[in-house]
PDB file of N, CA and C in Angstrom:
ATOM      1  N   UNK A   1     -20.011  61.791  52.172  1.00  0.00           N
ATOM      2  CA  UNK A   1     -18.801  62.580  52.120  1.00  0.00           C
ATOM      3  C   UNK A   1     -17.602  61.770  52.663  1.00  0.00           C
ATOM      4  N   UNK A   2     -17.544  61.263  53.901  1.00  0.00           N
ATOM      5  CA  UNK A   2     -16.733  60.404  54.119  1.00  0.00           C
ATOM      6  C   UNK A   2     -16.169  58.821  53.602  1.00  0.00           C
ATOM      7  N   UNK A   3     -17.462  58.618  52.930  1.00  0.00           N
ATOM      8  CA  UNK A   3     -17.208  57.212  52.188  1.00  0.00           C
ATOM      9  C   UNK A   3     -16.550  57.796  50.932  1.00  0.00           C
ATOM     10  N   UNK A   4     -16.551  58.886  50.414  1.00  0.00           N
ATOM     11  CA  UNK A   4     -15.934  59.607  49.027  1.00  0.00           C
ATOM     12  C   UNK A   4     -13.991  59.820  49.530  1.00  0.00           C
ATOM     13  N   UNK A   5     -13.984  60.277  50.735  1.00  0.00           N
ATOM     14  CA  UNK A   5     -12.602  60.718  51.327  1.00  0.00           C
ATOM     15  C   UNK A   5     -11.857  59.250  51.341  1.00  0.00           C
ATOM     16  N   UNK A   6     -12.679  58.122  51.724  1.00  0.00           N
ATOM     17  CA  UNK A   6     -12.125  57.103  51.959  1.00  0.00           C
ATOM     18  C   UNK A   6     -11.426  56.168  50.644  1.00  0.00           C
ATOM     19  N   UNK A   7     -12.599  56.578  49.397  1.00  0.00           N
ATOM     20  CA  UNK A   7     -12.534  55.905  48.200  1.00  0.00           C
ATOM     21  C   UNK A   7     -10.840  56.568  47.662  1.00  0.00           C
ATOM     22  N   UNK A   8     -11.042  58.132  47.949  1.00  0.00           N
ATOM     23  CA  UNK A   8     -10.263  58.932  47.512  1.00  0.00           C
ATOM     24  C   UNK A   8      -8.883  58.403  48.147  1.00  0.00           C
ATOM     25  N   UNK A   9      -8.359  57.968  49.143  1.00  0.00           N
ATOM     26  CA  UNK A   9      -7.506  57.649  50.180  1.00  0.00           C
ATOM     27  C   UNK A   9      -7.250  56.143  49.576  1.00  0.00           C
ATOM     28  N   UNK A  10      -8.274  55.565  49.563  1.00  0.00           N
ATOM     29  CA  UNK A  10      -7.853  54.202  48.984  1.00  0.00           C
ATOM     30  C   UNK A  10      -7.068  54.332  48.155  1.00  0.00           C
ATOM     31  N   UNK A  11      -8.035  54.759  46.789  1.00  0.00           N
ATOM     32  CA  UNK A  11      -7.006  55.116  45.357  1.00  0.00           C
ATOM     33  C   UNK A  11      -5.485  55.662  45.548  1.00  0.00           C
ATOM     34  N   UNK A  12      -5.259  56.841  46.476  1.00  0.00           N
ATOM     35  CA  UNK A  12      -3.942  56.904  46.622  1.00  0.00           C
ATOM     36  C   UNK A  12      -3.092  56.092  47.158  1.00  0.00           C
ATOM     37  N   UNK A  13      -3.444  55.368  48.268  1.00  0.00           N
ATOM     38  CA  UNK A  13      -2.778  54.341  48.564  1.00  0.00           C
ATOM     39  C   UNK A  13      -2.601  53.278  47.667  1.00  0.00           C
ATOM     40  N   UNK A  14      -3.478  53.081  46.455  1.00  0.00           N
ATOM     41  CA  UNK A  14      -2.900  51.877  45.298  1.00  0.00           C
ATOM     42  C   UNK A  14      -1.881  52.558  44.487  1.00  0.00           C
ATOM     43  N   UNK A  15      -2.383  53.499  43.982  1.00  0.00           N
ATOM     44  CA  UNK A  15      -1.238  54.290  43.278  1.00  0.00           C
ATOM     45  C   UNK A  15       0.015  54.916  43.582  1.00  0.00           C
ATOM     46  N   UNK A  16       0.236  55.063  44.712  1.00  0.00           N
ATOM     47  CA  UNK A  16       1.555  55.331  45.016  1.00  0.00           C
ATOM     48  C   UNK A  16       2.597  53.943  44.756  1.00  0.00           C
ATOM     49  N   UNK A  17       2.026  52.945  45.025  1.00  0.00           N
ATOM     50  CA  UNK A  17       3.110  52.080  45.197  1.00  0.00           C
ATOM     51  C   UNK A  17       3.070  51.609  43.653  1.00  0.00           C
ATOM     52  N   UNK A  18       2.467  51.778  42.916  1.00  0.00           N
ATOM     53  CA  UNK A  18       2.305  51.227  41.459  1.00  0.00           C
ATOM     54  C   UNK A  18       3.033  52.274  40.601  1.00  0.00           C
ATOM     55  N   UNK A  19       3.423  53.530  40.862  1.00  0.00           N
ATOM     56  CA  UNK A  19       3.852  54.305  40.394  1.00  0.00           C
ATOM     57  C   UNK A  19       5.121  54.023  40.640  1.00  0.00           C
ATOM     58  N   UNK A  20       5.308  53.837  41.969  1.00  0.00           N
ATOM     59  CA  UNK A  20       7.262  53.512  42.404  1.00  0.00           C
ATOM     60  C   UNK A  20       7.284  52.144  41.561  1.00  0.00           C
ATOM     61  N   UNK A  21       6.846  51.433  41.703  1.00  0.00           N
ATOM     62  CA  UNK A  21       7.124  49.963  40.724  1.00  0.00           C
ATOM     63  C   UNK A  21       7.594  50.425  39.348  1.00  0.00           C
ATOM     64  N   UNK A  22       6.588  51.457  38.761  1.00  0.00           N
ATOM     65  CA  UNK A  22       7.120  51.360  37.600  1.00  0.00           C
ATOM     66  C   UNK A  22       7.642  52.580  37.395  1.00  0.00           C
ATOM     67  N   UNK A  23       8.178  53.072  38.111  1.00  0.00           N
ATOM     68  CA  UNK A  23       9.209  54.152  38.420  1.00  0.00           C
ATOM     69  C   UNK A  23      10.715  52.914  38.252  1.00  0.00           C
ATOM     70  N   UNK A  24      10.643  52.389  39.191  1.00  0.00           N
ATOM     71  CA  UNK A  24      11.763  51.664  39.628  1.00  0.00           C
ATOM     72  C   UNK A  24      12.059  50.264  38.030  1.00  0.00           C
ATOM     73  N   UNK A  25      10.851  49.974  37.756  1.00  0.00           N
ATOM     74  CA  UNK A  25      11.190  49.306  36.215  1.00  0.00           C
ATOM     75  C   UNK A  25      11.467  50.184  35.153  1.00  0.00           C
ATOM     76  N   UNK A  26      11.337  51.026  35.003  1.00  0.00           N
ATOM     77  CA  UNK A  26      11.957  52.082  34.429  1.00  0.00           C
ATOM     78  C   UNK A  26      13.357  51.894  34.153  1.00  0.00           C
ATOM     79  N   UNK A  27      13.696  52.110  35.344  1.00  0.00           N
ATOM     80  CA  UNK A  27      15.234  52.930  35.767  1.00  0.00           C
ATOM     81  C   UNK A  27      15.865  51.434  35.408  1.00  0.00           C
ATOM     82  N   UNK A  28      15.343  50.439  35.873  1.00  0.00           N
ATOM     83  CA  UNK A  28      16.109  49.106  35.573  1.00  0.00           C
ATOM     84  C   UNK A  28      16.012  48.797  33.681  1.00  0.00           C
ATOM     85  N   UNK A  29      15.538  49.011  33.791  1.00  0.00           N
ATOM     86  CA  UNK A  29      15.263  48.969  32.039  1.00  0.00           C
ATOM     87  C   UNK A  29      16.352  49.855  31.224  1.00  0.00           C
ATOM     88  N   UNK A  30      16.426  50.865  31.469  1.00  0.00           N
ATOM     89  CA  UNK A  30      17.446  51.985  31.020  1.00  0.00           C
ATOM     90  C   UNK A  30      18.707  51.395  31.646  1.00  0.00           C
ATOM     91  N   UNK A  31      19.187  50.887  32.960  1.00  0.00           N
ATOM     92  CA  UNK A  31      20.580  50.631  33.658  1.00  0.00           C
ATOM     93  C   UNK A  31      20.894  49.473  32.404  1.00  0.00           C
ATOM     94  N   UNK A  32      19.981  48.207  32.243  1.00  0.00           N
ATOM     95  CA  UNK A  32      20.149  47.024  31.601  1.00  0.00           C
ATOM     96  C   UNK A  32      20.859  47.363  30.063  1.00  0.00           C
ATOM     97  N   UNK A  33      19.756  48.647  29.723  1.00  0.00           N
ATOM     98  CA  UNK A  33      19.844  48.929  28.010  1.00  0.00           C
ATOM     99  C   UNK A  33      21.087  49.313  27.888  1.00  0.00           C
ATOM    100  N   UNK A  34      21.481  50.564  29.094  1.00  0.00           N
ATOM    101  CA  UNK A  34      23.147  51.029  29.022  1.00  0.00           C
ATOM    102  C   UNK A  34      24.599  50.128  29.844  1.00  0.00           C
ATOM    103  N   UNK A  35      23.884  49.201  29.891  1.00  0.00           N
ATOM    104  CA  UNK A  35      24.879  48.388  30.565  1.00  0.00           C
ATOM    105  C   UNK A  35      26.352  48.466  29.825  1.00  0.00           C
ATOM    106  N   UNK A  36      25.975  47.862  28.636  1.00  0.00           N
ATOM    107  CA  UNK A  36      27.156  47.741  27.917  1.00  0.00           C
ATOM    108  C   UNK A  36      28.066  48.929  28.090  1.00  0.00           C
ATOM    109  N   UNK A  37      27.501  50.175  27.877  1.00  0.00           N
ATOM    110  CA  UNK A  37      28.422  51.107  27.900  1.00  0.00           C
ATOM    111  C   UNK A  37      29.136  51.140  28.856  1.00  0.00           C
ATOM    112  N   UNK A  38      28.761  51.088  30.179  1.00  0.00           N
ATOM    113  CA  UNK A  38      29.348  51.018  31.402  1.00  0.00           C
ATOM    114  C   UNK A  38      30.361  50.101  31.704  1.00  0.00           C
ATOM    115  N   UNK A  39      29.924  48.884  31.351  1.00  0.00           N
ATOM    116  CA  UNK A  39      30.706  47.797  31.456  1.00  0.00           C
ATOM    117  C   UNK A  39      32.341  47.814  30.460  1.00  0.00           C
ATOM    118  N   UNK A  40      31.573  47.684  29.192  1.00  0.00           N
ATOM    119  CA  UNK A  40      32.694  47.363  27.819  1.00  0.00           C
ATOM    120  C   UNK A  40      33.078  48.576  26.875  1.00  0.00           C
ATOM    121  N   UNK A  41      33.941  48.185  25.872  1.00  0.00           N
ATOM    122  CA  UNK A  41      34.492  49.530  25.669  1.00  0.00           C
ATOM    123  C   UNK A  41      33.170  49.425  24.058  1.00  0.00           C
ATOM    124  N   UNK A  42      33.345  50.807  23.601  1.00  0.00           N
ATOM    125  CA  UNK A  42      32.187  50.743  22.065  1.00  0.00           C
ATOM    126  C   UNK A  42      33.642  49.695  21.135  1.00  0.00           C
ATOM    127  N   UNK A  43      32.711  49.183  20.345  1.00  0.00           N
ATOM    128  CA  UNK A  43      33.438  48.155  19.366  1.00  0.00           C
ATOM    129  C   UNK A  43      33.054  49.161  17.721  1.00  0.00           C
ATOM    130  N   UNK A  44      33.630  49.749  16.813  1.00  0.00           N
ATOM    131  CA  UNK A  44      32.683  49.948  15.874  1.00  0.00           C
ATOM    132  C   UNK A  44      33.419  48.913  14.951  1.00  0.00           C
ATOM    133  N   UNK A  45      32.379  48.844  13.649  1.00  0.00           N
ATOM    134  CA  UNK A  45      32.771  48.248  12.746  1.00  0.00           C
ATOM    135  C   UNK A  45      33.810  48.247  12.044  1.00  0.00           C
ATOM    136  N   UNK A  46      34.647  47.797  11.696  1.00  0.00           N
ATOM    137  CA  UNK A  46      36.067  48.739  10.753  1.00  0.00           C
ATOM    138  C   UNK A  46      35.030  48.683   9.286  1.00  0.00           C
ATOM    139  N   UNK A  47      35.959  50.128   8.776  1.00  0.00           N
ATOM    140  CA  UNK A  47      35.430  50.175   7.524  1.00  0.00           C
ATOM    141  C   UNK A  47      36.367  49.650   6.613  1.00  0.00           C
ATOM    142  N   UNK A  48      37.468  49.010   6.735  1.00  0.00           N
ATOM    143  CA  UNK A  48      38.509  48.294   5.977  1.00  0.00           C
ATOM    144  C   UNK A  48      37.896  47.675   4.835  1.00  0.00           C
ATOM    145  N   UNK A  49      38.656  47.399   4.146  1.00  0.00           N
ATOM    146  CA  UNK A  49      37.730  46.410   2.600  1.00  0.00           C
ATOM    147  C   UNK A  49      38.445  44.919   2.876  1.00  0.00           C
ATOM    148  N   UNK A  50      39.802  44.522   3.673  1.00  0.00           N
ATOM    149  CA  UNK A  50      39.688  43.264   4.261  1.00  0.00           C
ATOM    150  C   UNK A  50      38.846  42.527   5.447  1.00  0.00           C
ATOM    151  N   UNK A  51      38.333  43.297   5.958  1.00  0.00           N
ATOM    152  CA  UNK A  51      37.760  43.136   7.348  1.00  0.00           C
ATOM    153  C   UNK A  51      35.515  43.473   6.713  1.00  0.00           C
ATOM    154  N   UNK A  52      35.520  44.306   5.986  1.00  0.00           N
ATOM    155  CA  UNK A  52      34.431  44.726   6.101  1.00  0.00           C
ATOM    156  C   UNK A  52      33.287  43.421   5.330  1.00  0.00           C
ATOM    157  N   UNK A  53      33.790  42.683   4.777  1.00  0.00           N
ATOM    158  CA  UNK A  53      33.094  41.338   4.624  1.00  0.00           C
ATOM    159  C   UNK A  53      32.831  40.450   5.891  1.00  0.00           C
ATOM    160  N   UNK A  54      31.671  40.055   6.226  1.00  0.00           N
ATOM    161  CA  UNK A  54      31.274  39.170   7.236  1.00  0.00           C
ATOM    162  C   UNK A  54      32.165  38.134   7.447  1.00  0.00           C
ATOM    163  N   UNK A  55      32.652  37.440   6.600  1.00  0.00           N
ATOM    164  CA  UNK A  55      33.283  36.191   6.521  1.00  0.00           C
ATOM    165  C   UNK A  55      35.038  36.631   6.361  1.00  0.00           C
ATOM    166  N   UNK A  56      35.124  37.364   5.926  1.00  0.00           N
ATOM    167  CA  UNK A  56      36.300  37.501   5.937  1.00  0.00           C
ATOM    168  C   UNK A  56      37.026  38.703   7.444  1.00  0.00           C
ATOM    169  N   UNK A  57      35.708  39.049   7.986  1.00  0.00           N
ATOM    170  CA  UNK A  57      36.448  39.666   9.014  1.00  0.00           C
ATOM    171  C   UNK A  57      36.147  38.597  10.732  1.00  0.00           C
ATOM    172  N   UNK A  58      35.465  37.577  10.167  1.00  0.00           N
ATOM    173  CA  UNK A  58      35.355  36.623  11.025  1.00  0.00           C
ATOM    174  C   UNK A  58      36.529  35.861  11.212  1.00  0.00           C
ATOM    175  N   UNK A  59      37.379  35.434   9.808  1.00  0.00           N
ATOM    176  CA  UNK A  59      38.205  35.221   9.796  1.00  0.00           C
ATOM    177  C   UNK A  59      39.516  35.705  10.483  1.00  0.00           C
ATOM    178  N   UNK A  60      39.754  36.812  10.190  1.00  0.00           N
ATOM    179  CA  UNK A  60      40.638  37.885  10.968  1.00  0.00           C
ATOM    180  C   UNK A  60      40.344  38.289  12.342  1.00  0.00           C
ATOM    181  N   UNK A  61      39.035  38.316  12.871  1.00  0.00           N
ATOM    182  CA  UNK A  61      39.216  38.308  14.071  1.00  0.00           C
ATOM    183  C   UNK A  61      39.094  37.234  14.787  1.00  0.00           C
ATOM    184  N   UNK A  62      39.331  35.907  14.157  1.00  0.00           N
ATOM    185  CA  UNK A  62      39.453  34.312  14.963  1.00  0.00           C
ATOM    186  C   UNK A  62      40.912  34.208  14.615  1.00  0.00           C
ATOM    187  N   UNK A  63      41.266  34.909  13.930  1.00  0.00           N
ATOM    188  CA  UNK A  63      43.318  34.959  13.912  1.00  0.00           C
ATOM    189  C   UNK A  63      43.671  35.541  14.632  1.00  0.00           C
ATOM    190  N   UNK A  64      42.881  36.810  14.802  1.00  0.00           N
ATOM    191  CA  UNK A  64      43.894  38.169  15.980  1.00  0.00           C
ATOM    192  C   UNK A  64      43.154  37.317  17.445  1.00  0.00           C
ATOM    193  N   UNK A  65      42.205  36.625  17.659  1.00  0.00           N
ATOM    194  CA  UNK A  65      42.019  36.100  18.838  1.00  0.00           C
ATOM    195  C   UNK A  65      43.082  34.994  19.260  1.00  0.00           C
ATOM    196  N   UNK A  66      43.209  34.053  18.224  1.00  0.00           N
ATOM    197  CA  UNK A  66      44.217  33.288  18.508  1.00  0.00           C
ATOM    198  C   UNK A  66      45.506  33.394  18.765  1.00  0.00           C
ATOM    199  N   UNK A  67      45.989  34.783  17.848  1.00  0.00           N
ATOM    200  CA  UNK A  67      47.685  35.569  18.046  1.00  0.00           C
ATOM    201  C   UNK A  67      47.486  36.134  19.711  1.00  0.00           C
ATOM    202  N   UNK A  68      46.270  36.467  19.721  1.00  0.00           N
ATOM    203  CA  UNK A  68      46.411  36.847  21.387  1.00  0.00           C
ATOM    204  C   UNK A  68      46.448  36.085  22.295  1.00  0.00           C
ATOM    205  N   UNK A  69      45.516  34.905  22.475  1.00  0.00           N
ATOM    206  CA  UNK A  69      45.704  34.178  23.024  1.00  0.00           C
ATOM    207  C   UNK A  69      44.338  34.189  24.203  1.00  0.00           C
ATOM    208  N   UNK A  70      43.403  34.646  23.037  1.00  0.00           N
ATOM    209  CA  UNK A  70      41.726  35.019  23.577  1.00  0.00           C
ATOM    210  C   UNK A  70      41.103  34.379  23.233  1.00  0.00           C
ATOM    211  N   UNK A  71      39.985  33.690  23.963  1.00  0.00           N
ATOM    212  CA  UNK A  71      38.927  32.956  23.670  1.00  0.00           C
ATOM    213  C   UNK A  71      39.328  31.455  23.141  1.00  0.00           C
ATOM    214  N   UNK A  72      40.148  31.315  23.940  1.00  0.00           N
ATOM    215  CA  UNK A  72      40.456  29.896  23.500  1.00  0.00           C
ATOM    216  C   UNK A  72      39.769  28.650  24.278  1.00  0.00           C
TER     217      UNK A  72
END
């Protein structure tokens, strides 16, 4: 009976702290995923028909970076 209480006691003592671990990777996982939001503003795509080509809105936004005076 007592070697059963002890087994029983063990086990909780592994599992508590394995549970906060991945309790706590959790929460870091979700902070990381929503970072961006927190941090930067949402970017969406324009739906423009000058801009909405890959190449041609690469273009336009390495002009409006340069008129600004970003990422240089």
């Amino acid at each position: 009976m007592r070697t059963s209480l002890y087994a029983i006691l063990a086990l909780i003592m592994v599992l508590i702290p394995t549970s906060t671990t991945v309790d706590y990777t959790r929460n870091q996982e979700q902070q990381h995923l929503h970072a961006a939001e927190r941090i930067g503003t949402t970017f969406e795509w324009p739906t423009a028909v000058d801009v909405a080509e890959p190449e041609e809105a690469l273009e336009t936004l390495s002009t409006a970076a340069t008129e600004s005076g970003v990422n240089a």
